[in-house]
C-alpha atoms as a PDB file:
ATOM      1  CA  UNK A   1     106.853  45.559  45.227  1.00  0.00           C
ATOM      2  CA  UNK A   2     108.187  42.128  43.610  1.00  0.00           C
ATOM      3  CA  UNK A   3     111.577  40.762  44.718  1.00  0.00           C
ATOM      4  CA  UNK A   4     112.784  38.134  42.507  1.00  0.00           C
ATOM      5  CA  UNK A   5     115.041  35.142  44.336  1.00  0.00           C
ATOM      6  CA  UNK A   6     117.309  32.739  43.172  1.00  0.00           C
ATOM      7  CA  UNK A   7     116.277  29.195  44.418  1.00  0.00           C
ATOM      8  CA  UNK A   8     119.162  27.098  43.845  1.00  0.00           C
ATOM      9  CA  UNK A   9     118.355  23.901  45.657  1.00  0.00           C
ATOM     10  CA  UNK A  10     114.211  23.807  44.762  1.00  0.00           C
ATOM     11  CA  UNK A  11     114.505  20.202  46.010  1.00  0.00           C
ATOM     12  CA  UNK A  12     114.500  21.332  49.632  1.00  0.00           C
ATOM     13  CA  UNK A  13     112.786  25.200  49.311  1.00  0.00           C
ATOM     14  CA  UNK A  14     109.574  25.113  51.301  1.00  0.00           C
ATOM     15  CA  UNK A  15     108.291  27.868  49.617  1.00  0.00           C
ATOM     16  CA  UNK A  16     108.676  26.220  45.940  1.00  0.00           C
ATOM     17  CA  UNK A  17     107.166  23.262  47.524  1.00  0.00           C
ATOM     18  CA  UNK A  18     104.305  25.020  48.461  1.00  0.00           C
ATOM     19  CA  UNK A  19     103.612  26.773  45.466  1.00  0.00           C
ATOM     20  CA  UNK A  20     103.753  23.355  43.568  1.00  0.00           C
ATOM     21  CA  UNK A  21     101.220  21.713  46.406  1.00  0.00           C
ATOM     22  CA  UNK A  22      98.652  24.403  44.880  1.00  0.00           C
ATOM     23  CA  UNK A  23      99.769  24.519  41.388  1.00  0.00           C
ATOM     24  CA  UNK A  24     101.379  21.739  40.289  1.00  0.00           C
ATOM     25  CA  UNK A  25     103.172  21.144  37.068  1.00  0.00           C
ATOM     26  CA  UNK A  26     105.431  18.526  36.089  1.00  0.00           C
ATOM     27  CA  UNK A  27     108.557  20.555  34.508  1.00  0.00           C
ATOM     28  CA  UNK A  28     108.631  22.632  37.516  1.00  0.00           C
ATOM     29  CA  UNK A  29     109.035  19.555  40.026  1.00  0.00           C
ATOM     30  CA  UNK A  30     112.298  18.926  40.965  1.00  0.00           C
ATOM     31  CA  UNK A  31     111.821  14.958  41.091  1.00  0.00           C
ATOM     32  CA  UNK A  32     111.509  15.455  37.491  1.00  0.00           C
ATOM     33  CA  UNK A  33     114.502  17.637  36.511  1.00  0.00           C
ATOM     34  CA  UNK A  34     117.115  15.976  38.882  1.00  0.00           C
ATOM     35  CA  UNK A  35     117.366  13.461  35.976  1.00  0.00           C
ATOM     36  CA  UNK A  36     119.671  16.569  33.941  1.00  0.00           C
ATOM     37  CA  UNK A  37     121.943  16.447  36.242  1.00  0.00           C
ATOM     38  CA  UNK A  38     121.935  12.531  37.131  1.00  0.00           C
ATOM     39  CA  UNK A  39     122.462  12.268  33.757  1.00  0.00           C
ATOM     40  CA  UNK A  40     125.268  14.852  33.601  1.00  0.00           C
ATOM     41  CA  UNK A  41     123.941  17.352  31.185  1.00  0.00           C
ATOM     42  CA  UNK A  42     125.620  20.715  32.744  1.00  0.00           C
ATOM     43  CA  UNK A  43     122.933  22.599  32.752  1.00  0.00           C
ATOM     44  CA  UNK A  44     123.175  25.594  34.828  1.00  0.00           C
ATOM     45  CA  UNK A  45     120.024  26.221  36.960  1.00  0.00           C
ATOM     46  CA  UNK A  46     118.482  29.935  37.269  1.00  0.00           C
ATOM     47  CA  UNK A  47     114.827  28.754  39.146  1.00  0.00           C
ATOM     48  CA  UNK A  48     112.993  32.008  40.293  1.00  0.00           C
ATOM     49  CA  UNK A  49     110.629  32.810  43.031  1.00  0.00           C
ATOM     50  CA  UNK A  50     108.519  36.016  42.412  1.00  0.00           C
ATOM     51  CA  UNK A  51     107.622  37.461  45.872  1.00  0.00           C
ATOM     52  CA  UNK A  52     104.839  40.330  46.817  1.00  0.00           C
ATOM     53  CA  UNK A  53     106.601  41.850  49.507  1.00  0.00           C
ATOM     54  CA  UNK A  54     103.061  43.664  51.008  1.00  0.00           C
ATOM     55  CA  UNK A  55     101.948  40.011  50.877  1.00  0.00           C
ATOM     56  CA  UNK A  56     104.954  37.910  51.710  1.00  0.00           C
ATOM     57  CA  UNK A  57     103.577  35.953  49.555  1.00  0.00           C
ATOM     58  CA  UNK A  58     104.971  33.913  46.290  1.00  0.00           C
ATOM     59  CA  UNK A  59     102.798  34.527  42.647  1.00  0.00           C
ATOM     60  CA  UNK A  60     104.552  33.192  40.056  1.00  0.00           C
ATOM     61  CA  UNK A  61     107.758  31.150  40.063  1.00  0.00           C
ATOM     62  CA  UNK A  62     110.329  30.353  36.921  1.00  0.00           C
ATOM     63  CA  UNK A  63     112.541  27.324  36.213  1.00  0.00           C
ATOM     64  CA  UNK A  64     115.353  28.552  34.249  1.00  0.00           C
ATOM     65  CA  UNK A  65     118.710  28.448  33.227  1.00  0.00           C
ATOM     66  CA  UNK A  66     121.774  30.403  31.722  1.00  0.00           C
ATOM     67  CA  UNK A  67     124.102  30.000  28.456  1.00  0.00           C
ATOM     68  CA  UNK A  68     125.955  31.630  26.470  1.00  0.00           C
ATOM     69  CA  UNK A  69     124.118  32.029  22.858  1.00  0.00           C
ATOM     70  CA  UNK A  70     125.590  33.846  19.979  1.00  0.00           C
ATOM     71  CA  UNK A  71     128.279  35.418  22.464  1.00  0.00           C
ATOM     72  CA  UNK A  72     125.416  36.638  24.743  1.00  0.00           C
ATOM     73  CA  UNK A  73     124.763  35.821  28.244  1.00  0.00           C
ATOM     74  CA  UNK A  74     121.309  34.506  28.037  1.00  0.00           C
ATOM     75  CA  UNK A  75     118.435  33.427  30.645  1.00  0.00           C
ATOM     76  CA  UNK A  76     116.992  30.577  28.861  1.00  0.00           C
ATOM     77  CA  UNK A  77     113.505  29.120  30.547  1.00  0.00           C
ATOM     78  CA  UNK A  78     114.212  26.306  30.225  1.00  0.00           C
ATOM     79  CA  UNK A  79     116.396  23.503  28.706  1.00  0.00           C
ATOM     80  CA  UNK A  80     115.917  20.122  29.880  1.00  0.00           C
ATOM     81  CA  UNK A  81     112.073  20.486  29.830  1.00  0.00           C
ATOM     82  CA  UNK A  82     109.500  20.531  26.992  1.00  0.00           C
ATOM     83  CA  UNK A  83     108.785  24.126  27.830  1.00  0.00           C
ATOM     84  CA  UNK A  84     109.139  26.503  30.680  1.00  0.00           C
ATOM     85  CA  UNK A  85     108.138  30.049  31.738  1.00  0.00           C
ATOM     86  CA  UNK A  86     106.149  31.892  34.324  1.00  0.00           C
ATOM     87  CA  UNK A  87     104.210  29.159  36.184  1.00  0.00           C
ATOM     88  CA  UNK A  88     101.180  31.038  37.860  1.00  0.00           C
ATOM     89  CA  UNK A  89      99.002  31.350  41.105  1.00  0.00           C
ATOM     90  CA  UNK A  90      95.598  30.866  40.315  1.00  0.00           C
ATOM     91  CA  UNK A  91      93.208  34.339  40.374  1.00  0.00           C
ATOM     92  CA  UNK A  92      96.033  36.666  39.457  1.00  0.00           C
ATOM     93  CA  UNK A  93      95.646  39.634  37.214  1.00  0.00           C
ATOM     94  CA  UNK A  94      96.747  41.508  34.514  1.00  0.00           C
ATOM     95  CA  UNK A  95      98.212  44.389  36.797  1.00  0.00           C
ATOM     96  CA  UNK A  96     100.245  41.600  38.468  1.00  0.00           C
ATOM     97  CA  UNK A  97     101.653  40.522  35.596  1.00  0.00           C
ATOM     98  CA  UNK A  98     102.755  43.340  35.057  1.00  0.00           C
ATOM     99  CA  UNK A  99     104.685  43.885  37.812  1.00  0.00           C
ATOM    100  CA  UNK A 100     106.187  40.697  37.711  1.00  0.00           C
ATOM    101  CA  UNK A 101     107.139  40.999  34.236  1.00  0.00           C
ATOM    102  CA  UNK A 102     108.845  43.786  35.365  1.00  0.00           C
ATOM    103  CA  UNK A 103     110.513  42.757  38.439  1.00  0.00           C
ATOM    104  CA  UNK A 104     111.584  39.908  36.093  1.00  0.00           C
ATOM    105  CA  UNK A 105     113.330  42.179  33.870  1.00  0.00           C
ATOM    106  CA  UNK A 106     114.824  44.055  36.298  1.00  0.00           C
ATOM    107  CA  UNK A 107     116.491  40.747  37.850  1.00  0.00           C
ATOM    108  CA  UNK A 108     117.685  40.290  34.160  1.00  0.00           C
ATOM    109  CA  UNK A 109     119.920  43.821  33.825  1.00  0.00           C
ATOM    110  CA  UNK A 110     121.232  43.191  37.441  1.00  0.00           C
ATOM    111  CA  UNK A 111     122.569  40.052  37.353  1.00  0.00           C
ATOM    112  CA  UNK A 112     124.143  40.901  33.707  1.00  0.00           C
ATOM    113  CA  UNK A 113     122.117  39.215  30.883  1.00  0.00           C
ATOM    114  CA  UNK A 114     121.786  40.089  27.665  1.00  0.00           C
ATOM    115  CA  UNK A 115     119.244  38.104  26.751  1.00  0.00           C
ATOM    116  CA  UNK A 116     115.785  36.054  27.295  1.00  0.00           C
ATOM    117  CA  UNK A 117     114.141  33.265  25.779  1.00  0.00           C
ATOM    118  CA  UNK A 118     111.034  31.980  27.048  1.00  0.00           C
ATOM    119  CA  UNK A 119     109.394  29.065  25.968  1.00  0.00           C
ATOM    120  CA  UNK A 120     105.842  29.078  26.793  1.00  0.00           C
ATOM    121  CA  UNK A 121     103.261  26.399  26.912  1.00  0.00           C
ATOM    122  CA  UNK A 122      99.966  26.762  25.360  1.00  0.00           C
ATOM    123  CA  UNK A 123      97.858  28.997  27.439  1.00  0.00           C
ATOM    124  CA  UNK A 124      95.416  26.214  28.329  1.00  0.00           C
ATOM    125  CA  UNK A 125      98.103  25.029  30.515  1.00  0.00           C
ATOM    126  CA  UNK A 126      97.716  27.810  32.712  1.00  0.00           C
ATOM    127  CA  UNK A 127      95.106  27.600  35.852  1.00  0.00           C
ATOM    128  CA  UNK A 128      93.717  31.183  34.033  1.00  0.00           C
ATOM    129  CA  UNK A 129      93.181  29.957  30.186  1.00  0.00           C
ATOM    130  CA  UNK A 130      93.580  33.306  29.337  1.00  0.00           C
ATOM    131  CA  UNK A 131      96.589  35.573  27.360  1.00  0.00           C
ATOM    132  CA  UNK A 132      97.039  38.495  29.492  1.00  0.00           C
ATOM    133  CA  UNK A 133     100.571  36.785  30.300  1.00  0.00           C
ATOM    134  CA  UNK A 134     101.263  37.476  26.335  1.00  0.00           C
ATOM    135  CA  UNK A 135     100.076  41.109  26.683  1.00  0.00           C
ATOM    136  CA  UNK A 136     101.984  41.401  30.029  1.00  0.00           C
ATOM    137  CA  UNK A 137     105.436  40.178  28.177  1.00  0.00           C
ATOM    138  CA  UNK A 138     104.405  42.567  24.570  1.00  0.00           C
ATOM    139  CA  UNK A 139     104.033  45.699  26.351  1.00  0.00           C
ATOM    140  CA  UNK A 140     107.222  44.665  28.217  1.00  0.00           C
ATOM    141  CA  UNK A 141     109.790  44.401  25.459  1.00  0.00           C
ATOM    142  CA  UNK A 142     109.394  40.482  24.537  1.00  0.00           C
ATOM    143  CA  UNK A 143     108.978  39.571  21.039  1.00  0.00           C
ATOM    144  CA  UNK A 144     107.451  36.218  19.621  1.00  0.00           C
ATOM    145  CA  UNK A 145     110.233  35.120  17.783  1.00  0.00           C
ATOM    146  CA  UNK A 146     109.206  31.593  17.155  1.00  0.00           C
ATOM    147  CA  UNK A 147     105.985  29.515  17.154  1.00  0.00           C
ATOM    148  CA  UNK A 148     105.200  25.770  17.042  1.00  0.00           C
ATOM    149  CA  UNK A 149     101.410  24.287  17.244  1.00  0.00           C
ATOM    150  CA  UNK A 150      99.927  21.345  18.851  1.00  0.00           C
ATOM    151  CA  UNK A 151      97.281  19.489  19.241  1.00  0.00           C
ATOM    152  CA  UNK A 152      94.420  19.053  22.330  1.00  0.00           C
ATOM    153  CA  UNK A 153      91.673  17.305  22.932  1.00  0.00           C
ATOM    154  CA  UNK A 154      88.945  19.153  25.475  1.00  0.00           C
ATOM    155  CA  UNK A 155      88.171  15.422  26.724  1.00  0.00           C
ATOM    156  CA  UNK A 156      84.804  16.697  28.581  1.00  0.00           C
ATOM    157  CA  UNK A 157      83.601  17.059  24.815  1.00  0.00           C
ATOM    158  CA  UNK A 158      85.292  13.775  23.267  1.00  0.00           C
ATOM    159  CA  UNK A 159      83.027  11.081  22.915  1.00  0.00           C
ATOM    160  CA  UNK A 160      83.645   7.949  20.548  1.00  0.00           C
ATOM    161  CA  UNK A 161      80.618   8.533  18.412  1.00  0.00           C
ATOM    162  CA  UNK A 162      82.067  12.068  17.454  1.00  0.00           C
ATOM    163  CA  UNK A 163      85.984  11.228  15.644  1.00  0.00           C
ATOM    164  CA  UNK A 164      85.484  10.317  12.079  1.00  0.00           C
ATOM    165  CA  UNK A 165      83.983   7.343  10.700  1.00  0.00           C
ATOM    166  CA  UNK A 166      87.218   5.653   8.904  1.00  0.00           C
ATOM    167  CA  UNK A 167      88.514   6.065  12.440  1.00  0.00           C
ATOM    168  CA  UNK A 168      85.789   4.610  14.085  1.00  0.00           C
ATOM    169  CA  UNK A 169      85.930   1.338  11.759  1.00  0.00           C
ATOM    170  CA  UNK A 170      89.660   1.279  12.361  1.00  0.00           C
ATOM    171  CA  UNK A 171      88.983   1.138  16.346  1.00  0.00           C
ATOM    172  CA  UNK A 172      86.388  -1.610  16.277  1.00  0.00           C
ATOM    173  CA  UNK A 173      88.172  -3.765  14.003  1.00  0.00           C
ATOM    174  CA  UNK A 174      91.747  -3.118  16.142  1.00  0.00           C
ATOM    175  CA  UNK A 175      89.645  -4.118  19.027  1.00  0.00           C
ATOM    176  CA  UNK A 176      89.154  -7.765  18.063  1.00  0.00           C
ATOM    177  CA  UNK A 177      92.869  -7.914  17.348  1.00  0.00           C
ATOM    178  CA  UNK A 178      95.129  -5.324  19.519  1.00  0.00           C
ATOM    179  CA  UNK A 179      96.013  -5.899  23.297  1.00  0.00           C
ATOM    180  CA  UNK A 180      96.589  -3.239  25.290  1.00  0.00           C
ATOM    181  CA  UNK A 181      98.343  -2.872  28.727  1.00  0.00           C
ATOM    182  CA  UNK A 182      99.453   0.070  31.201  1.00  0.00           C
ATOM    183  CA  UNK A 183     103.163  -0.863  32.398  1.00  0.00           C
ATOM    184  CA  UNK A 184     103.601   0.012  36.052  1.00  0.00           C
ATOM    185  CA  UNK A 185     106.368  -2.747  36.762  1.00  0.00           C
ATOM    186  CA  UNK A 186     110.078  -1.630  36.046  1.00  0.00           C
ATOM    187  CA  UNK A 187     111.792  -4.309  34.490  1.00  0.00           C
ATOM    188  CA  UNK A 188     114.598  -3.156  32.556  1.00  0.00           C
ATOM    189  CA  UNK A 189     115.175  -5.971  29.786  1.00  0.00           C
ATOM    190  CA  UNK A 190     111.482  -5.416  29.351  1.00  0.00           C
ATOM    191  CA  UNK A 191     111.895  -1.514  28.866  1.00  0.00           C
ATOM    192  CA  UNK A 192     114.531  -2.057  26.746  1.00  0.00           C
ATOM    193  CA  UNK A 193     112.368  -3.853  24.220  1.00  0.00           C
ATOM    194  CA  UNK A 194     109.810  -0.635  24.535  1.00  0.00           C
ATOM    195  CA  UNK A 195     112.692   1.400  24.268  1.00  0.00           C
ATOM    196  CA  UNK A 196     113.603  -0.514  20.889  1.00  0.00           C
ATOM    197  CA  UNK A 197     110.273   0.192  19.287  1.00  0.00           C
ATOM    198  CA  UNK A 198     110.555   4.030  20.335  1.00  0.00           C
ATOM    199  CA  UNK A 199     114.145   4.202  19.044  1.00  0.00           C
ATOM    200  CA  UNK A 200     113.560   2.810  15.503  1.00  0.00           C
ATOM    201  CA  UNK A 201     110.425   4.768  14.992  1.00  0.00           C
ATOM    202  CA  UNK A 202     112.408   7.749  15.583  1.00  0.00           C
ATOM    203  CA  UNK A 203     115.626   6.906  13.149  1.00  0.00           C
ATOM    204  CA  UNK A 204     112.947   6.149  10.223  1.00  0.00           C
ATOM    205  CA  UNK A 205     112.277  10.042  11.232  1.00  0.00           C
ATOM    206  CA  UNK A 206     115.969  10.790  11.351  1.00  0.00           C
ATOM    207  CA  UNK A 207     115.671  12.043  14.915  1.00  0.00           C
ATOM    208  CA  UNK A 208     116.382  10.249  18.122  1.00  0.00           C
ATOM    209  CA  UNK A 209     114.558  10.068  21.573  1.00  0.00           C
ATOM    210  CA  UNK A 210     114.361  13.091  23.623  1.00  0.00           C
ATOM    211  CA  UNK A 211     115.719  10.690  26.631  1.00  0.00           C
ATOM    212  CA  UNK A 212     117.685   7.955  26.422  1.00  0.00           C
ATOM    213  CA  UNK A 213     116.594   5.073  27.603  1.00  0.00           C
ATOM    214  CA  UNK A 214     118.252   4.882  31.201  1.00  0.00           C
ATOM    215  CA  UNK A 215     116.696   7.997  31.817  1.00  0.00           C
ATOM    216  CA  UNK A 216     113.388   7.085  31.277  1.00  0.00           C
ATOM    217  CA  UNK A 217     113.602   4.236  33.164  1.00  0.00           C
ATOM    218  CA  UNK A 218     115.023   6.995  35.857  1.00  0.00           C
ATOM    219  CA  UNK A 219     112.196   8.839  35.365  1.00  0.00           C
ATOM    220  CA  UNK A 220     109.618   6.465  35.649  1.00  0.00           C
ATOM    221  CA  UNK A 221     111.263   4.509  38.908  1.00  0.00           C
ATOM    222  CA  UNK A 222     110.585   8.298  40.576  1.00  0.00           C
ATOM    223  CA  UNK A 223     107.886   9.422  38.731  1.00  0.00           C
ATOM    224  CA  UNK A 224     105.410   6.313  38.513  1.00  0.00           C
ATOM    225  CA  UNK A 225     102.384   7.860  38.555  1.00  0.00           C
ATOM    226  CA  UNK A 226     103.096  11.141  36.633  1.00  0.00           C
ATOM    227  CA  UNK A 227     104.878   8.416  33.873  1.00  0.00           C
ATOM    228  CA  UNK A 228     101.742   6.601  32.455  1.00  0.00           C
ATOM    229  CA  UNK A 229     103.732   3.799  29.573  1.00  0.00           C
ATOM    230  CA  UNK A 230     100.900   1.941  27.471  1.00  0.00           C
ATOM    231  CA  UNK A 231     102.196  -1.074  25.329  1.00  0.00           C
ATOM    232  CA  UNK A 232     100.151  -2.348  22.156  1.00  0.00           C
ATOM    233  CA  UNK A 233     100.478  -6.183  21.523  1.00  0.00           C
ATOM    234  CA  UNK A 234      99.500  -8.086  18.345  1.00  0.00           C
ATOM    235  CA  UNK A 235      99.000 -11.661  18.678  1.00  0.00           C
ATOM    236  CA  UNK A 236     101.790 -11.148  21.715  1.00  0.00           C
ATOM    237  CA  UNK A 237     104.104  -9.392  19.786  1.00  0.00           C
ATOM    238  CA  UNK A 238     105.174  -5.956  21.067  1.00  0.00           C
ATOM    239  CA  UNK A 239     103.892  -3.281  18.488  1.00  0.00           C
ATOM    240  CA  UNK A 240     103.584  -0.281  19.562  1.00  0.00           C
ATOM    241  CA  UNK A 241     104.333   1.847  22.488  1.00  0.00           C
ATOM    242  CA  UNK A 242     102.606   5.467  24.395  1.00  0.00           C
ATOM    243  CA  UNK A 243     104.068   7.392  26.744  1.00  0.00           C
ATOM    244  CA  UNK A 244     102.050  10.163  28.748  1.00  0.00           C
ATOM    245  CA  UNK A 245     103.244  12.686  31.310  1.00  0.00           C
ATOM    246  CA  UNK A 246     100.894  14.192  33.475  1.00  0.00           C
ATOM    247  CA  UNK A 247     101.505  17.205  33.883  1.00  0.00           C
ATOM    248  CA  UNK A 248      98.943  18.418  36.392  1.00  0.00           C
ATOM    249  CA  UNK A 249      96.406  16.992  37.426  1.00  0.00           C
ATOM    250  CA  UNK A 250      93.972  18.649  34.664  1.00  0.00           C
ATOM    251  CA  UNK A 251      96.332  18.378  31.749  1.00  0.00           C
ATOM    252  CA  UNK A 252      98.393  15.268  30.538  1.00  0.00           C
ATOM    253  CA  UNK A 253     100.974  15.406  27.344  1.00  0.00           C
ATOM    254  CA  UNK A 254     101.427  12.627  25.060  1.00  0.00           C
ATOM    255  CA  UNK A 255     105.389  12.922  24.958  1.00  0.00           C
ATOM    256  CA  UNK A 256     105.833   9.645  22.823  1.00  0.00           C
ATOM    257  CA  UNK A 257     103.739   7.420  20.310  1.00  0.00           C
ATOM    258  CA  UNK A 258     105.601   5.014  18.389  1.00  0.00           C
ATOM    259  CA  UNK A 259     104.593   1.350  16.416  1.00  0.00           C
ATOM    260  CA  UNK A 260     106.866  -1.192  14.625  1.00  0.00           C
ATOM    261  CA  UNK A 261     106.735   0.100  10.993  1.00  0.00           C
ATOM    262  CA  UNK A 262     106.253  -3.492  10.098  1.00  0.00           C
ATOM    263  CA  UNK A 263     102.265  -3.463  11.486  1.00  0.00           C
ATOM    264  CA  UNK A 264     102.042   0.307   9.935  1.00  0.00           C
ATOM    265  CA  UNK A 265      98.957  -1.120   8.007  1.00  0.00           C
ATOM    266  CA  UNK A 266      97.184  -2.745  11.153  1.00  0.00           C
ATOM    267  CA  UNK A 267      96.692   1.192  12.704  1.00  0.00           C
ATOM    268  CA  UNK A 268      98.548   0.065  15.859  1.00  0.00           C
ATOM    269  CA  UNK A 269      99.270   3.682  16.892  1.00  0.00           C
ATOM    270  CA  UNK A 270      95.868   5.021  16.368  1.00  0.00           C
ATOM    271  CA  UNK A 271      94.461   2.690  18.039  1.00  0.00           C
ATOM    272  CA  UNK A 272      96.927   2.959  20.991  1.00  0.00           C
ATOM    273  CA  UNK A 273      95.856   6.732  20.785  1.00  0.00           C
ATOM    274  CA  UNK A 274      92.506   6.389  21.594  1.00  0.00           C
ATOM    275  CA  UNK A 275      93.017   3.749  24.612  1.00  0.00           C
ATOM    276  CA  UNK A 276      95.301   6.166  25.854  1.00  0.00           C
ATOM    277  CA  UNK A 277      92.683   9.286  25.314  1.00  0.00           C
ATOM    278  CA  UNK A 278      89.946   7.000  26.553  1.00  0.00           C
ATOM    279  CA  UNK A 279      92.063   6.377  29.918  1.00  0.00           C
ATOM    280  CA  UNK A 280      92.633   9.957  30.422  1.00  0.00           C
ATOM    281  CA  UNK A 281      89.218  10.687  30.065  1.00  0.00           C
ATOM    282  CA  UNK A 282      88.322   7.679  32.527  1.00  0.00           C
ATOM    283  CA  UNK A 283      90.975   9.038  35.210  1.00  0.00           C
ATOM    284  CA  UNK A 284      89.554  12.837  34.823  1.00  0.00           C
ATOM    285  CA  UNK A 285      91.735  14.859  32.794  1.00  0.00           C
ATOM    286  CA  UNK A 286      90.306  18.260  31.375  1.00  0.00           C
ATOM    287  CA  UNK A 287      92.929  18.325  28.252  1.00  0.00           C
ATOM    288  CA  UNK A 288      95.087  15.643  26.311  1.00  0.00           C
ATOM    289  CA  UNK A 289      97.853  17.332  24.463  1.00  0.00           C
ATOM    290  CA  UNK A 290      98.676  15.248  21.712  1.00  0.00           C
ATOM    291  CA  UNK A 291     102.066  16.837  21.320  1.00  0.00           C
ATOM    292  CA  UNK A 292     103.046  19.192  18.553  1.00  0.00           C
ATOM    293  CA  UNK A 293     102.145  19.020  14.343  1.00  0.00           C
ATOM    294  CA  UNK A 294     105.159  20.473  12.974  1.00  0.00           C
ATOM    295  CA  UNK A 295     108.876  20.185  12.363  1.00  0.00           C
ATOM    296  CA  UNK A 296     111.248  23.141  11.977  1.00  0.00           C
ATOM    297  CA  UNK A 297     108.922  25.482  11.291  1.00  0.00           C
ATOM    298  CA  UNK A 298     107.041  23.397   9.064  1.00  0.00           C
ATOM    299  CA  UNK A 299     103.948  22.146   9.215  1.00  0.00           C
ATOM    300  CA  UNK A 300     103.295  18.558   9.124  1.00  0.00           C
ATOM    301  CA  UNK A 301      99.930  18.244   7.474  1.00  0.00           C
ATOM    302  CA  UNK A 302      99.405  14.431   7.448  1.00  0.00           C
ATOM    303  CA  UNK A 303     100.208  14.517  11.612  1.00  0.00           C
ATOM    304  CA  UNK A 304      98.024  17.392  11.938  1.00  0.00           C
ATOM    305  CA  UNK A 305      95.143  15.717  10.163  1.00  0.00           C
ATOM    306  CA  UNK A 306      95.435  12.630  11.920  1.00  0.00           C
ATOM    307  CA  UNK A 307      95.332  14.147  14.962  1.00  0.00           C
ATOM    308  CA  UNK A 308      92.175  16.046  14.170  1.00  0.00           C
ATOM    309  CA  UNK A 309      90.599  12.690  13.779  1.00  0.00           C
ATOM    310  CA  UNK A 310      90.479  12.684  17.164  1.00  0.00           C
ATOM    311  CA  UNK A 311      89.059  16.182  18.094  1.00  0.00           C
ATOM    312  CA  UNK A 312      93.003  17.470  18.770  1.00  0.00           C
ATOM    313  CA  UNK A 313      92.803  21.720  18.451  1.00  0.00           C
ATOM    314  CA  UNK A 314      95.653  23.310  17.209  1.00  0.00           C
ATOM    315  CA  UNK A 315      96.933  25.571  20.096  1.00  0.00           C
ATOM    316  CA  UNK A 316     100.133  27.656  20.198  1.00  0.00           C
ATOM    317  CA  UNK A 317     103.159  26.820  21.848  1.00  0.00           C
ATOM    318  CA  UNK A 318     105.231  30.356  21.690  1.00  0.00           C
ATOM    319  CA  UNK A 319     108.674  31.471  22.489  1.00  0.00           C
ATOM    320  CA  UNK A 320     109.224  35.101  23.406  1.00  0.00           C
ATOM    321  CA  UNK A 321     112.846  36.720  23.584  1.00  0.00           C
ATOM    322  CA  UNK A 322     114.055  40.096  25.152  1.00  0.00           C
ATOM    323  CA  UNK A 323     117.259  41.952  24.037  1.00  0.00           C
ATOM    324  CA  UNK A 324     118.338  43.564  27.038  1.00  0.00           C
ATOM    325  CA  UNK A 325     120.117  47.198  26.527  1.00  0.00           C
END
């Protein structure tokens, strides 16, 4: 039998702890998503612990949260976080899925929701690369609703010699020109110029940031070493900036990649890619995600073939929701 548990304060649960000691991940690591509510963002926190009460033992966990969408009490895993979901012990099955699935709906009806959205990594993120989790949700009630793609590199196959030639000449000619440095020193009028070249990057896009910039400079201050910042100089002028969180310590996710628009012709950011990819490689990652191709539903063909330069798979990033009767 599963019981599902609230965990309000994960900060100081052993048993989240360790679960995370054997399965880490990033967006389930309370270090990282204390900066929602440093940064007052009201969200209201619903993390889960799945427990096998034969076993005493905890399977799965959830970060989540609740709202109120379209009138309807919903569990939403999870805001504040690229992407959220059941994260996994390694060597589960299907038939435990199941029941957890289960259990998890169950927790739903008693505690009064209406609704579920989850919003799923791809499935390479999981410790089992496999999709029984998507069969285990189907034959459960869940419906994809909503998909958005994006792009990794299997870096035990990427090798300079195999991206495309233009890119290739690109590299080696940015190479005689392009500096580039890993920031591990916090120095805030520094950041702020990295910041700069981030936030203009995005308004030519008519977006902005997901973070601001105090709470990146939160997050790296207490996540240094899962916060990997590259900067790009050009004859010592700041062009372009990288920003990687590692999520575990097999998969790391390009969350930002942005260049002055003025040096758009020098290929700052492509070249910035690779160093990046090359480091990765260098510190043992299995998978770069390169972050996603598409906009709104639409795909963004230009960004997708760029990042297919670089031996970046398209792999789904799926959200599932449950109308609960």
């Amino acid at each position: 039998m599963i019981e599902v548990i609230r965990a309000p304060e994960i900060e100081d649960d052993l048993e989240w702890k360790e679960f995370l000691r054997n399965q880490y991940n990033l967006f389930y690591d309370f270090t990282f998503n204390s900066y929602n509510d440093v940064f007052e963002k009201n969200i209201i926190w619903h993390h889960l612990k799945f427990k096998d009460l034969e076993t005493n033992k905890i399977p799965a966990i959830m970060i989540g949260c609740e709202k109120i969408i379209d009138g309807k009490l919903t569990y939403v895993s999870c805001d504040g976080v690229s992407f959220g979901g059941f994260l996994w012990k390694k060597k589960i099955n299907l038939i435990y899925y199941m029941k957890i699935v289960e259990g998890f709906k169950q927790y739903l009806r008693e505690n009064n929701f209406q609704s579920c959205i989850l919003k799923n990594p791809p499935f390479l993120y999981n410790k089992n690369a496999n999709e029984e989790t998507d069969y285990a949700l189907i034959k459960n009630g869940f419906r994809e609703t909503s998909v958005s793609i994006s792009n990794i590199i299997d870096l035990t196959d990427f090798e300079f010699r195999k991206i495309s030639e233009p890119k290739k000449r690109s590299i080696k000619k940015s190479l005689k020109k392009i500096t580039v440095e890993i920031i591990d020193q916090i120095d805030e009028e520094d950041f702020e110029e990295y910041y700069n070249i981030l936030f203009q990057n995005r308004k030519l896009k008519n977006v902005k940031p997901t973070h601001s910039l105090d709470e990146l400079i939160y997050l790296k201050k207490n996540l240094k070493n899962n916060i990997i910042m590259f900067a790009a100089h050009l004859d010592s002028k700041l062009v372009a900036i990288c920003i990687l969180f590692s999520i575990n310590k097999d998969m790391i996710l390009n969350f930002y990649l942005a260049d002055d628009e003025d040096f758009k012709m020098e290929r700052v950011s492509e070249f910035l890619l690779f160093k990046s990819i090359e480091w990765a490689k260098e510190k043992g990652y299995v998978f770069y995600d390169t972050g996603t191709s598409d906009s709104g539903g639409e795909l963004l063909e230009g960004l997708f073939a760029f990042k297919k330069n670089f031996l970046a798979n398209g792999f789904l990033r799926k959200t599932y929701e449950l109308e609960i009767n």
